[in-house]
PDB file of N, CA and C in Angstrom:
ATOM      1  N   UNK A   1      29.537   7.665 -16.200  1.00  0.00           N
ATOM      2  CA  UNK A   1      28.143   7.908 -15.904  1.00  0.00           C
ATOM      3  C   UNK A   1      27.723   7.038 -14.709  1.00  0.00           C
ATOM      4  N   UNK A   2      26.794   7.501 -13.790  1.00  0.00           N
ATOM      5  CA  UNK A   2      26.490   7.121 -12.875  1.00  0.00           C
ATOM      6  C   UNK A   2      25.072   5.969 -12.854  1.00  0.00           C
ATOM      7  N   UNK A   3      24.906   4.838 -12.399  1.00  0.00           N
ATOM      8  CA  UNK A   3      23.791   4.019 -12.514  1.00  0.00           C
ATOM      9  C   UNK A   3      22.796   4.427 -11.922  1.00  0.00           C
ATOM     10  N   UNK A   4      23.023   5.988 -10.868  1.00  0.00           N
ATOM     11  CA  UNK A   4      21.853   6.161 -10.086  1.00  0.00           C
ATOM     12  C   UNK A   4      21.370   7.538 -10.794  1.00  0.00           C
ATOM     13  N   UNK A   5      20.452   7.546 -11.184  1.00  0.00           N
ATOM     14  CA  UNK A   5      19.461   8.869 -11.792  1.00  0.00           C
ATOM     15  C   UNK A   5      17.982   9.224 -11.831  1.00  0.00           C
ATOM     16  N   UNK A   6      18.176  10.285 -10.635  1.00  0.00           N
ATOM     17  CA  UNK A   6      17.210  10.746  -9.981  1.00  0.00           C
ATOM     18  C   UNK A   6      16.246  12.043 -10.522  1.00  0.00           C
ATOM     19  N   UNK A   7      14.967  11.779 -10.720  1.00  0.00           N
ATOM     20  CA  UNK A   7      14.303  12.963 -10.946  1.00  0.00           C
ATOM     21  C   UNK A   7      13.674  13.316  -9.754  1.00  0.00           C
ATOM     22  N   UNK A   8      14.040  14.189  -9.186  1.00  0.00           N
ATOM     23  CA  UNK A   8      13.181  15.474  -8.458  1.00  0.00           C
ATOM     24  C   UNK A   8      12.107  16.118  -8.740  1.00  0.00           C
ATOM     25  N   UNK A   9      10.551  15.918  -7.989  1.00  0.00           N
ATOM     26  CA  UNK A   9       9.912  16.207  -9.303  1.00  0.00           C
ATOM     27  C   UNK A   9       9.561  17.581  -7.785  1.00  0.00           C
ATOM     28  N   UNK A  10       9.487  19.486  -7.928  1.00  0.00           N
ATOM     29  CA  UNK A  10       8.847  20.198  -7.136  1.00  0.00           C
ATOM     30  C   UNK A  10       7.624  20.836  -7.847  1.00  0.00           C
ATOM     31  N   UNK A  11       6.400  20.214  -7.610  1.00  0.00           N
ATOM     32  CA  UNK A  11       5.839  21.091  -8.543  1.00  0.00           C
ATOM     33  C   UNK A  11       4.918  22.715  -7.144  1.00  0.00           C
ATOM     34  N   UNK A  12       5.855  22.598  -5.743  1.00  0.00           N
ATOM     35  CA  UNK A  12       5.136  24.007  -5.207  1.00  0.00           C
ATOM     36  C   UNK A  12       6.568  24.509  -4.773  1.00  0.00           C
ATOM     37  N   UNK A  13       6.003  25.582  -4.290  1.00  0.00           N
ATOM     38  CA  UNK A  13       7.592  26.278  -3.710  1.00  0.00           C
ATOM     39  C   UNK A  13       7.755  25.487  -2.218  1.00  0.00           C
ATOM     40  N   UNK A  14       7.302  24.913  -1.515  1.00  0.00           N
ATOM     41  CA  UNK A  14       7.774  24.064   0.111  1.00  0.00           C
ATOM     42  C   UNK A  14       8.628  22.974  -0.945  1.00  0.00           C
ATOM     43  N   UNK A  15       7.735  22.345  -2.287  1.00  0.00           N
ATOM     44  CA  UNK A  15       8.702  21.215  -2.666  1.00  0.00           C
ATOM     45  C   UNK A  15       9.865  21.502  -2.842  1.00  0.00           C
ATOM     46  N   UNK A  16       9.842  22.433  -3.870  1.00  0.00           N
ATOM     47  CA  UNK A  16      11.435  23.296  -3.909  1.00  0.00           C
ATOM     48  C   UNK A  16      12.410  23.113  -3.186  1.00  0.00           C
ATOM     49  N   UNK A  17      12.320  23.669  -1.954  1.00  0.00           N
ATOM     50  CA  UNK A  17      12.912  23.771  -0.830  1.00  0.00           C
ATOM     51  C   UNK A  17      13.182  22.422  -0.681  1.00  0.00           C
ATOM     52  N   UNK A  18      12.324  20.968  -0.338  1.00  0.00           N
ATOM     53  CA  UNK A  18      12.306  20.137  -0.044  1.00  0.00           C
ATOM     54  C   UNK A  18      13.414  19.348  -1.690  1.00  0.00           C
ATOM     55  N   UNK A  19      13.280  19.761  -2.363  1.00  0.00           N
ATOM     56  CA  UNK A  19      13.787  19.088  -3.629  1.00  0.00           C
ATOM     57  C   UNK A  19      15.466  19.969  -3.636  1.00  0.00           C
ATOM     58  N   UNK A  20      15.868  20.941  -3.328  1.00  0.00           N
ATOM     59  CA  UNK A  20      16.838  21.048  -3.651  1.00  0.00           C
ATOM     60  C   UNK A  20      17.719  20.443  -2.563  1.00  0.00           C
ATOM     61  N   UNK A  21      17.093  20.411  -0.736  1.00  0.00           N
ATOM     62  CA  UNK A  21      18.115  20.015  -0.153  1.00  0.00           C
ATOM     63  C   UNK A  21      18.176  18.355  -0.531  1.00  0.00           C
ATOM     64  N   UNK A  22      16.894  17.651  -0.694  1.00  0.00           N
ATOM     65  CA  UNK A  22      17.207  16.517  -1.301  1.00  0.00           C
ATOM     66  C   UNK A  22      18.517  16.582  -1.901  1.00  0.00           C
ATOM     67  N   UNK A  23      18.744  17.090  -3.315  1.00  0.00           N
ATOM     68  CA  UNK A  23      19.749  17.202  -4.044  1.00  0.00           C
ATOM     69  C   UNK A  23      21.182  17.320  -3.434  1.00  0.00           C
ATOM     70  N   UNK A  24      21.266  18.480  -3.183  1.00  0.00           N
ATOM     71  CA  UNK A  24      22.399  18.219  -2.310  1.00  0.00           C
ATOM     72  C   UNK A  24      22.484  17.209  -1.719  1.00  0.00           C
ATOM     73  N   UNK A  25      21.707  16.645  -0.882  1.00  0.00           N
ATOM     74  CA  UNK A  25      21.663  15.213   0.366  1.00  0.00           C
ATOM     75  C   UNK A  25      22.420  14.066  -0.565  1.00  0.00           C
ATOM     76  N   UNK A  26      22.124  14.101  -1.471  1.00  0.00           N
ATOM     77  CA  UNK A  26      22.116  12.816  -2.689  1.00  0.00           C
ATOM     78  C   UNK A  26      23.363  13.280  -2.681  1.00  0.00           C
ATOM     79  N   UNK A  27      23.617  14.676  -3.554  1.00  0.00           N
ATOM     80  CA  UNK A  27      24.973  14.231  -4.178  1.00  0.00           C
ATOM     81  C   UNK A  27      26.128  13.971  -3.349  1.00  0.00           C
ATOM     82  N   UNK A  28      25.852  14.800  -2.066  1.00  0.00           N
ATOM     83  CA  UNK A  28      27.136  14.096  -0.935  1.00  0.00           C
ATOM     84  C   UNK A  28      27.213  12.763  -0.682  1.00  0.00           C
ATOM     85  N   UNK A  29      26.364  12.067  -0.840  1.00  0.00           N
ATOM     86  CA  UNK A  29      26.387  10.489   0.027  1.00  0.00           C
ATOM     87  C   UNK A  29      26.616  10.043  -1.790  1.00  0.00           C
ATOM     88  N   UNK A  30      25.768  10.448  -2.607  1.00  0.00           N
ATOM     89  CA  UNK A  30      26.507   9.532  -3.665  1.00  0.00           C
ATOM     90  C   UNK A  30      26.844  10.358  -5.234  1.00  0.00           C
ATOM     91  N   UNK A  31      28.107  10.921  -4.944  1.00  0.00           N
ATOM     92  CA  UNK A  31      28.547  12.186  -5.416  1.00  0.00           C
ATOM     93  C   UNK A  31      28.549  11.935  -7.225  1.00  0.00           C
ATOM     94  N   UNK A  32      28.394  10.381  -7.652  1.00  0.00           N
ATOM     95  CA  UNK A  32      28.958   9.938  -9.064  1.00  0.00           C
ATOM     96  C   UNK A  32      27.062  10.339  -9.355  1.00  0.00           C
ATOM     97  N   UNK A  33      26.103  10.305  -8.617  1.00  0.00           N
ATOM     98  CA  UNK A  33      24.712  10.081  -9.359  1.00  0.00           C
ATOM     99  C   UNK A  33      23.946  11.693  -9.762  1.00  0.00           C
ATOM    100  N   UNK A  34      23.525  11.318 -10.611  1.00  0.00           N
ATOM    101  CA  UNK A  34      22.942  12.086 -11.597  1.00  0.00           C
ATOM    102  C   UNK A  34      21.877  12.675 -11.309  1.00  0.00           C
ATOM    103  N   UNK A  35      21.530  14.246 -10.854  1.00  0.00           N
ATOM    104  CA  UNK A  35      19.939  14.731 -10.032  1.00  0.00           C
ATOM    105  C   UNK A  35      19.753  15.677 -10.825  1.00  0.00           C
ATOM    106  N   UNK A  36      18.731  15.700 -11.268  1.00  0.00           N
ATOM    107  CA  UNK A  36      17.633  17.090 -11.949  1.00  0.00           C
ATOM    108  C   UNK A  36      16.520  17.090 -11.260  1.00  0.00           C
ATOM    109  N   UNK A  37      16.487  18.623 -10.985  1.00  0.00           N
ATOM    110  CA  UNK A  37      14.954  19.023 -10.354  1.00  0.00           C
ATOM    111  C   UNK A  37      13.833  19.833 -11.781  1.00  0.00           C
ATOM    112  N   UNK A  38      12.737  19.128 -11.437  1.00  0.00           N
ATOM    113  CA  UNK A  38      11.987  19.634 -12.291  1.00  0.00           C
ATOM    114  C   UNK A  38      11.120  20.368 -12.105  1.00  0.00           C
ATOM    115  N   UNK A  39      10.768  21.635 -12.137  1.00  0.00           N
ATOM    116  CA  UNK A  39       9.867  22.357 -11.465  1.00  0.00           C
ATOM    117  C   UNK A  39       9.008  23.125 -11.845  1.00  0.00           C
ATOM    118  N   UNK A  40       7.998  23.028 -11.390  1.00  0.00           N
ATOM    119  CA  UNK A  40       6.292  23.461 -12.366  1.00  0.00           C
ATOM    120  C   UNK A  40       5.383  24.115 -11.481  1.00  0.00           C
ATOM    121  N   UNK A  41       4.836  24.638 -11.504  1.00  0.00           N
ATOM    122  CA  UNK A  41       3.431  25.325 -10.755  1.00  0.00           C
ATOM    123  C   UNK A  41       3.922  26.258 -10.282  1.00  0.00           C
ATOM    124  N   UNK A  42       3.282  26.495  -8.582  1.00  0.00           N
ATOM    125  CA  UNK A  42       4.408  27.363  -7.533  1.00  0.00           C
ATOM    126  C   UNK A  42       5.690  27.694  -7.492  1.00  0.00           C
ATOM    127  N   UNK A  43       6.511  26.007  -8.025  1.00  0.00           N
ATOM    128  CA  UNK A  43       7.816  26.390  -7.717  1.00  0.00           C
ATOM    129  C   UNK A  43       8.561  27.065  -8.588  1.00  0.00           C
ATOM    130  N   UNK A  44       8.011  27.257  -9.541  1.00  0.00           N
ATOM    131  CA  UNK A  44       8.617  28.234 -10.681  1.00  0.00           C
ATOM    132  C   UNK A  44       8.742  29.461  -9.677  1.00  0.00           C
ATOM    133  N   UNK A  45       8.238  30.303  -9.923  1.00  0.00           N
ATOM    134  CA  UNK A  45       8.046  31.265  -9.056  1.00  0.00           C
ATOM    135  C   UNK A  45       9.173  31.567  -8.337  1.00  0.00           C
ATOM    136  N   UNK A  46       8.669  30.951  -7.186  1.00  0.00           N
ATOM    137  CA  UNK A  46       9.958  30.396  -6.038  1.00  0.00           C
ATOM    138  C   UNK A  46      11.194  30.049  -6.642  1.00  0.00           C
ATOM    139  N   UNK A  47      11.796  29.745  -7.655  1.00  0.00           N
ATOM    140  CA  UNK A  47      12.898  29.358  -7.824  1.00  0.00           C
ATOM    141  C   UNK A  47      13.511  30.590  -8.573  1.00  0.00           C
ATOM    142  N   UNK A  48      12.451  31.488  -9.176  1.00  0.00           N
ATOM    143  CA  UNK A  48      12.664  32.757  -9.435  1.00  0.00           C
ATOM    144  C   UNK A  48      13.357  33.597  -8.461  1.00  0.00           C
ATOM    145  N   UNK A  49      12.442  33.677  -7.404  1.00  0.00           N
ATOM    146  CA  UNK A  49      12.609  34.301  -6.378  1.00  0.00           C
ATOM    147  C   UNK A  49      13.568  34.231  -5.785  1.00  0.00           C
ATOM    148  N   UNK A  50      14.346  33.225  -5.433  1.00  0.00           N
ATOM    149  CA  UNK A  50      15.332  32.919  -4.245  1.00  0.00           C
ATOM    150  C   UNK A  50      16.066  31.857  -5.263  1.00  0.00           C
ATOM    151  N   UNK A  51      17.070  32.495  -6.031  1.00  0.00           N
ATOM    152  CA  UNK A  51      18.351  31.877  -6.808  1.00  0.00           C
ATOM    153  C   UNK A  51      18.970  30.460  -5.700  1.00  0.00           C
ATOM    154  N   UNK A  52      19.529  29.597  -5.728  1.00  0.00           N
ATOM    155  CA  UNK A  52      20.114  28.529  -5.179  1.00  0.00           C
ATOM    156  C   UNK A  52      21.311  27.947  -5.639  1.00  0.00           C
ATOM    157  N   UNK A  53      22.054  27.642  -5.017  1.00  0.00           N
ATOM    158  CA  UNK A  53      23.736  26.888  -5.553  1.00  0.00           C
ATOM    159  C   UNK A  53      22.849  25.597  -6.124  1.00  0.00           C
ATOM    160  N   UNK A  54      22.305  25.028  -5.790  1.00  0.00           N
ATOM    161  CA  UNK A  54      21.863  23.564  -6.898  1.00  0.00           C
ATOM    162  C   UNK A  54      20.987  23.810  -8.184  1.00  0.00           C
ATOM    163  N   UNK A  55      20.545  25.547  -8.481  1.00  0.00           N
ATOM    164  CA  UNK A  55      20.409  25.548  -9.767  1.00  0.00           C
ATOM    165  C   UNK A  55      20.622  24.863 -11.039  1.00  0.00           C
ATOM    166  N   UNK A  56      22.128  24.564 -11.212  1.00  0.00           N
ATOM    167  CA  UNK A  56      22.493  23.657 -12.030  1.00  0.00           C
ATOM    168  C   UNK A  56      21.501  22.767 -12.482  1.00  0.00           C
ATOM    169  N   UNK A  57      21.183  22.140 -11.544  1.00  0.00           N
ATOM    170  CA  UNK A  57      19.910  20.905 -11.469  1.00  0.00           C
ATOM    171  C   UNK A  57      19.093  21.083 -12.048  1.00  0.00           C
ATOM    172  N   UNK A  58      18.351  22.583 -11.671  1.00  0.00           N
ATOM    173  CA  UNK A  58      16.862  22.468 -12.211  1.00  0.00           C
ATOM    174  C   UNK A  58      16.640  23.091 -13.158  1.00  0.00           C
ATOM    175  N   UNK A  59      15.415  22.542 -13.687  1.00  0.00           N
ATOM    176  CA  UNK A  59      14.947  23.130 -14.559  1.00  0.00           C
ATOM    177  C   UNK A  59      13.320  23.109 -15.191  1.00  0.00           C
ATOM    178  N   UNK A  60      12.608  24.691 -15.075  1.00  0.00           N
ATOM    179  CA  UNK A  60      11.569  25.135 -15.383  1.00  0.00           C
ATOM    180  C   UNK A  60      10.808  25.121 -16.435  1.00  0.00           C
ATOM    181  N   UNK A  61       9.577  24.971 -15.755  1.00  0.00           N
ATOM    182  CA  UNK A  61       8.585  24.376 -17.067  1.00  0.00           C
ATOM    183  C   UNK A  61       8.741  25.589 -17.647  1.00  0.00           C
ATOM    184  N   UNK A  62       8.718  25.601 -18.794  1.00  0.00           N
ATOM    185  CA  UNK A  62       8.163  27.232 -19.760  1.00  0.00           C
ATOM    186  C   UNK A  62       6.552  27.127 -19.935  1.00  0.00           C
ATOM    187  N   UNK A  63       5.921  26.111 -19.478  1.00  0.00           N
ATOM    188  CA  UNK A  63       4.079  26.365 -19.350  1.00  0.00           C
ATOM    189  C   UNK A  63       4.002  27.053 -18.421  1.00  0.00           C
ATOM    190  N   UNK A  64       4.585  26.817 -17.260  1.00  0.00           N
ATOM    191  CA  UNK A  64       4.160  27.431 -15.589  1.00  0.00           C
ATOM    192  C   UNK A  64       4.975  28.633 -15.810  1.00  0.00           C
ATOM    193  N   UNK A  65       6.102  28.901 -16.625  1.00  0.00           N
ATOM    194  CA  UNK A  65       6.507  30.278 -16.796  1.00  0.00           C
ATOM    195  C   UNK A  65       5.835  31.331 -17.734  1.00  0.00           C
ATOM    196  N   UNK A  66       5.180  30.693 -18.782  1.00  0.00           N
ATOM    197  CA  UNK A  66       3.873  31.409 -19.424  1.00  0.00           C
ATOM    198  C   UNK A  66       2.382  31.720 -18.754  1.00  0.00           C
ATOM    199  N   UNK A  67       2.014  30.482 -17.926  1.00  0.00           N
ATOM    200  CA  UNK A  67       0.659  30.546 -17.587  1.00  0.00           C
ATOM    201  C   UNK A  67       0.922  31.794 -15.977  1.00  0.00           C
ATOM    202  N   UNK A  68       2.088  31.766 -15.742  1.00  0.00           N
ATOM    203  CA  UNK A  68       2.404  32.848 -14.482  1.00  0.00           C
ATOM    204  C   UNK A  68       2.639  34.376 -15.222  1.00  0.00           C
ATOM    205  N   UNK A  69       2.808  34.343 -16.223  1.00  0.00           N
ATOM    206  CA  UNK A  69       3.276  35.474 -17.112  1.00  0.00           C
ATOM    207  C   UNK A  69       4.747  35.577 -16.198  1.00  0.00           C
ATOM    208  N   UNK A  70       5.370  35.243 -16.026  1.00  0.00           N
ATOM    209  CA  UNK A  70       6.996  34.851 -15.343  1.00  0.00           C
ATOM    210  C   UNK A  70       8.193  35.201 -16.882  1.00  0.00           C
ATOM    211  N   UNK A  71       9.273  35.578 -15.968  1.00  0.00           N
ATOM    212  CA  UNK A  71      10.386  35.709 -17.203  1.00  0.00           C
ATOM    213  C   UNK A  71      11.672  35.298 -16.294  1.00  0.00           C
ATOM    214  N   UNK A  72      12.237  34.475 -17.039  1.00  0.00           N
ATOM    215  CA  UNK A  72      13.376  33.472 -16.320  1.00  0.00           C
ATOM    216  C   UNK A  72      14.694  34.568 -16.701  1.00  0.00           C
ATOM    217  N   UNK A  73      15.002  35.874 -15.857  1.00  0.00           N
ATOM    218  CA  UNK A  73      15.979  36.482 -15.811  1.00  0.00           C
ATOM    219  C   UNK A  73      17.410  36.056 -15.272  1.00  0.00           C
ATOM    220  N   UNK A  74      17.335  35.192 -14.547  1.00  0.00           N
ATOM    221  CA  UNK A  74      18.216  33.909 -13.975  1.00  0.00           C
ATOM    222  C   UNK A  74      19.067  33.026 -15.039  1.00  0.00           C
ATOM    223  N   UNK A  75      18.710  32.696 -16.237  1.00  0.00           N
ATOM    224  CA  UNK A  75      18.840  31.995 -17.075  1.00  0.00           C
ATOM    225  C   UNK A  75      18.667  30.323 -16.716  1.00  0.00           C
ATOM    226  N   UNK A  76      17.945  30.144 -16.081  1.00  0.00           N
ATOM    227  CA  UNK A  76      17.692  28.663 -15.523  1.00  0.00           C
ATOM    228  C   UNK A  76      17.350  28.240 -16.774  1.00  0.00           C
ATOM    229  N   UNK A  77      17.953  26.679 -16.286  1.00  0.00           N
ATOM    230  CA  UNK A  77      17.516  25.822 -18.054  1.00  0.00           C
ATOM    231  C   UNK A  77      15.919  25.667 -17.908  1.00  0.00           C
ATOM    232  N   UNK A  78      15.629  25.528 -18.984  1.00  0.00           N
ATOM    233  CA  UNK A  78      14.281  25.042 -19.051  1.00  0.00           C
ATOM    234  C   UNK A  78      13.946  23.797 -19.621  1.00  0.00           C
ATOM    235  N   UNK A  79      12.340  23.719 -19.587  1.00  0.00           N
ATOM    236  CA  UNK A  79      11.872  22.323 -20.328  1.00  0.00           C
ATOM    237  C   UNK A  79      10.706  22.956 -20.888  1.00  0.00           C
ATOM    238  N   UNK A  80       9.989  22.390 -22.130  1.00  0.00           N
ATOM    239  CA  UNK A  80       9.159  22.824 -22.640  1.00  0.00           C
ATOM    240  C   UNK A  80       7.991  22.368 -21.702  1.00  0.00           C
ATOM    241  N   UNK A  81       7.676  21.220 -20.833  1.00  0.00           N
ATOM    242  CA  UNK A  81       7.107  21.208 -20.478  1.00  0.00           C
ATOM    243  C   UNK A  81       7.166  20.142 -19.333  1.00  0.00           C
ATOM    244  N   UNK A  82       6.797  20.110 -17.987  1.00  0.00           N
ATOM    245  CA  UNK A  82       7.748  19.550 -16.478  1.00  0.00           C
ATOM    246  C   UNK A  82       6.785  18.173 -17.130  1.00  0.00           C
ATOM    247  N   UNK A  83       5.120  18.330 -17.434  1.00  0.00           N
ATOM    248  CA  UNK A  83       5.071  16.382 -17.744  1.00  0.00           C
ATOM    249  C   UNK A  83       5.568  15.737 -18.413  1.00  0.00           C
ATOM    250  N   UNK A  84       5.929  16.184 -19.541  1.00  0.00           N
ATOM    251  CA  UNK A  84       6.271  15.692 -20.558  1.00  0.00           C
ATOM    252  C   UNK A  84       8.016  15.059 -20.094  1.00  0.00           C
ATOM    253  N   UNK A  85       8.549  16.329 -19.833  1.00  0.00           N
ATOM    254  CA  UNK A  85      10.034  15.506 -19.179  1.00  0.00           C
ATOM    255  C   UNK A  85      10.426  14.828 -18.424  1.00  0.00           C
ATOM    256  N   UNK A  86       9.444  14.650 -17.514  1.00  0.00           N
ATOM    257  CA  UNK A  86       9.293  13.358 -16.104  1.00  0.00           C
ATOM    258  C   UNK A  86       8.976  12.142 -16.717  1.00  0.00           C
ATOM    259  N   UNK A  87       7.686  12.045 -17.941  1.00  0.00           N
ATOM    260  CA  UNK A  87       8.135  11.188 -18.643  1.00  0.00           C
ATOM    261  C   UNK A  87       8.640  10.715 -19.582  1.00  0.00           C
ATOM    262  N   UNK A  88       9.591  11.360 -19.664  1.00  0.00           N
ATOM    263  CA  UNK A  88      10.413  11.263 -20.728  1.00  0.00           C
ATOM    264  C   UNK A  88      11.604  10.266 -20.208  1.00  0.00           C
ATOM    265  N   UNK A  89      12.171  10.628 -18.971  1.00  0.00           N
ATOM    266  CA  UNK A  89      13.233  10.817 -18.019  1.00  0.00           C
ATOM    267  C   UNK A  89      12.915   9.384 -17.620  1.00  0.00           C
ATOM    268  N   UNK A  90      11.555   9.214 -16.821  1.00  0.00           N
ATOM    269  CA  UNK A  90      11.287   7.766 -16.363  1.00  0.00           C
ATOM    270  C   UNK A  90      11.301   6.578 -17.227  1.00  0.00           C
ATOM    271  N   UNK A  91      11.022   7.234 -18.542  1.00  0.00           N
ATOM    272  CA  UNK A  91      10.520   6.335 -19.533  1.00  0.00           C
ATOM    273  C   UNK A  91      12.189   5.530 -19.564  1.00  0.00           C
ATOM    274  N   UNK A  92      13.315   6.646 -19.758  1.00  0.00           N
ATOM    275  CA  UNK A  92      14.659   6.235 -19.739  1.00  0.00           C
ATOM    276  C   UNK A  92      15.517   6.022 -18.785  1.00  0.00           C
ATOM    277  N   UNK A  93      14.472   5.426 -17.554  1.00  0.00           N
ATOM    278  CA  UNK A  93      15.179   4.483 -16.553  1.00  0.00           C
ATOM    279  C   UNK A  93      15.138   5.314 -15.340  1.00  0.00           C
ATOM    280  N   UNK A  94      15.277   6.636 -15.724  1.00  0.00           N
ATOM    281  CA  UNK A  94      15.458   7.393 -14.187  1.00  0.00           C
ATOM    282  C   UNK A  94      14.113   7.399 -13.297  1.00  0.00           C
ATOM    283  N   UNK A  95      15.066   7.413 -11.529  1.00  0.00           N
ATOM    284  CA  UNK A  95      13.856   7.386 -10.538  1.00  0.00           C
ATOM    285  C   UNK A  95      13.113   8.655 -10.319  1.00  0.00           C
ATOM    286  N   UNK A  96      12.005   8.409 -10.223  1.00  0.00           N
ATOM    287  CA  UNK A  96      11.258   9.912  -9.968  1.00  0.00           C
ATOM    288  C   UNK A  96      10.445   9.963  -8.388  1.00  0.00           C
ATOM    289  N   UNK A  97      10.825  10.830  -7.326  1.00  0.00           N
ATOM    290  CA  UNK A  97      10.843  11.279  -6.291  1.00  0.00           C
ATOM    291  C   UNK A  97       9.908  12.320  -6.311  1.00  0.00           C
ATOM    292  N   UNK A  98       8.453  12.655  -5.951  1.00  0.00           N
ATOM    293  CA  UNK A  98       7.982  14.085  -5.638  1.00  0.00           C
ATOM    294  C   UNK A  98       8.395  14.688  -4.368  1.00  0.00           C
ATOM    295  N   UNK A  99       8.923  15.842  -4.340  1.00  0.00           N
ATOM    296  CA  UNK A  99       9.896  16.111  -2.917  1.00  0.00           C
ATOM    297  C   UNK A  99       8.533  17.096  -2.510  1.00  0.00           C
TER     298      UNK A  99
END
């Protein structure tokens, strides 16, 4: 396990964009550390929209996928809810980044 663990937090679709190349950026320069993107509001949507190789990473609020009336046909992981897991995540040491 890696000592570096990063939360990504996108909550529009520009963050998105801005949060996944983050991700990538990270894992090349420090390939052992640990990145999840968390993504809520807009970027749900957007992450709908335009599938990504750093998928893996993220994962969608199911509030912003209800309150959009949205259906995650993608199978992206989810979270019950993007505040609650940011602090959840921080609470357990990881850094949190709004991209």
């Amino acid at each position: 396990m890696s000592d570096l663990r990063v939360l990504l937090h996108a909550p529009t679709a520009e963050a998105l964009t801005r949060a996944r190349r983050n991700a990538r950026n990270l894992q090349h320069a420090r390939p052992a550390a640990e990145v999840l993107i968390i993504a809520n509001g807009g970027a749900v949507a957007a992450a709908l929209a335009e599938p990504d190789a750093s998928d893996d990473r993220l994962r969608l609020c199911r509030n912003s996928l209800a309150a959009q009336g949205l259906d995650n046909p993608h199978g992206i992981a989810e979270v019950e809810a993007a505040v609650v897991t940011l602090a959840e995540y921080q609470r357990d040491g990881w850094a949190y980044i709004r991209a």
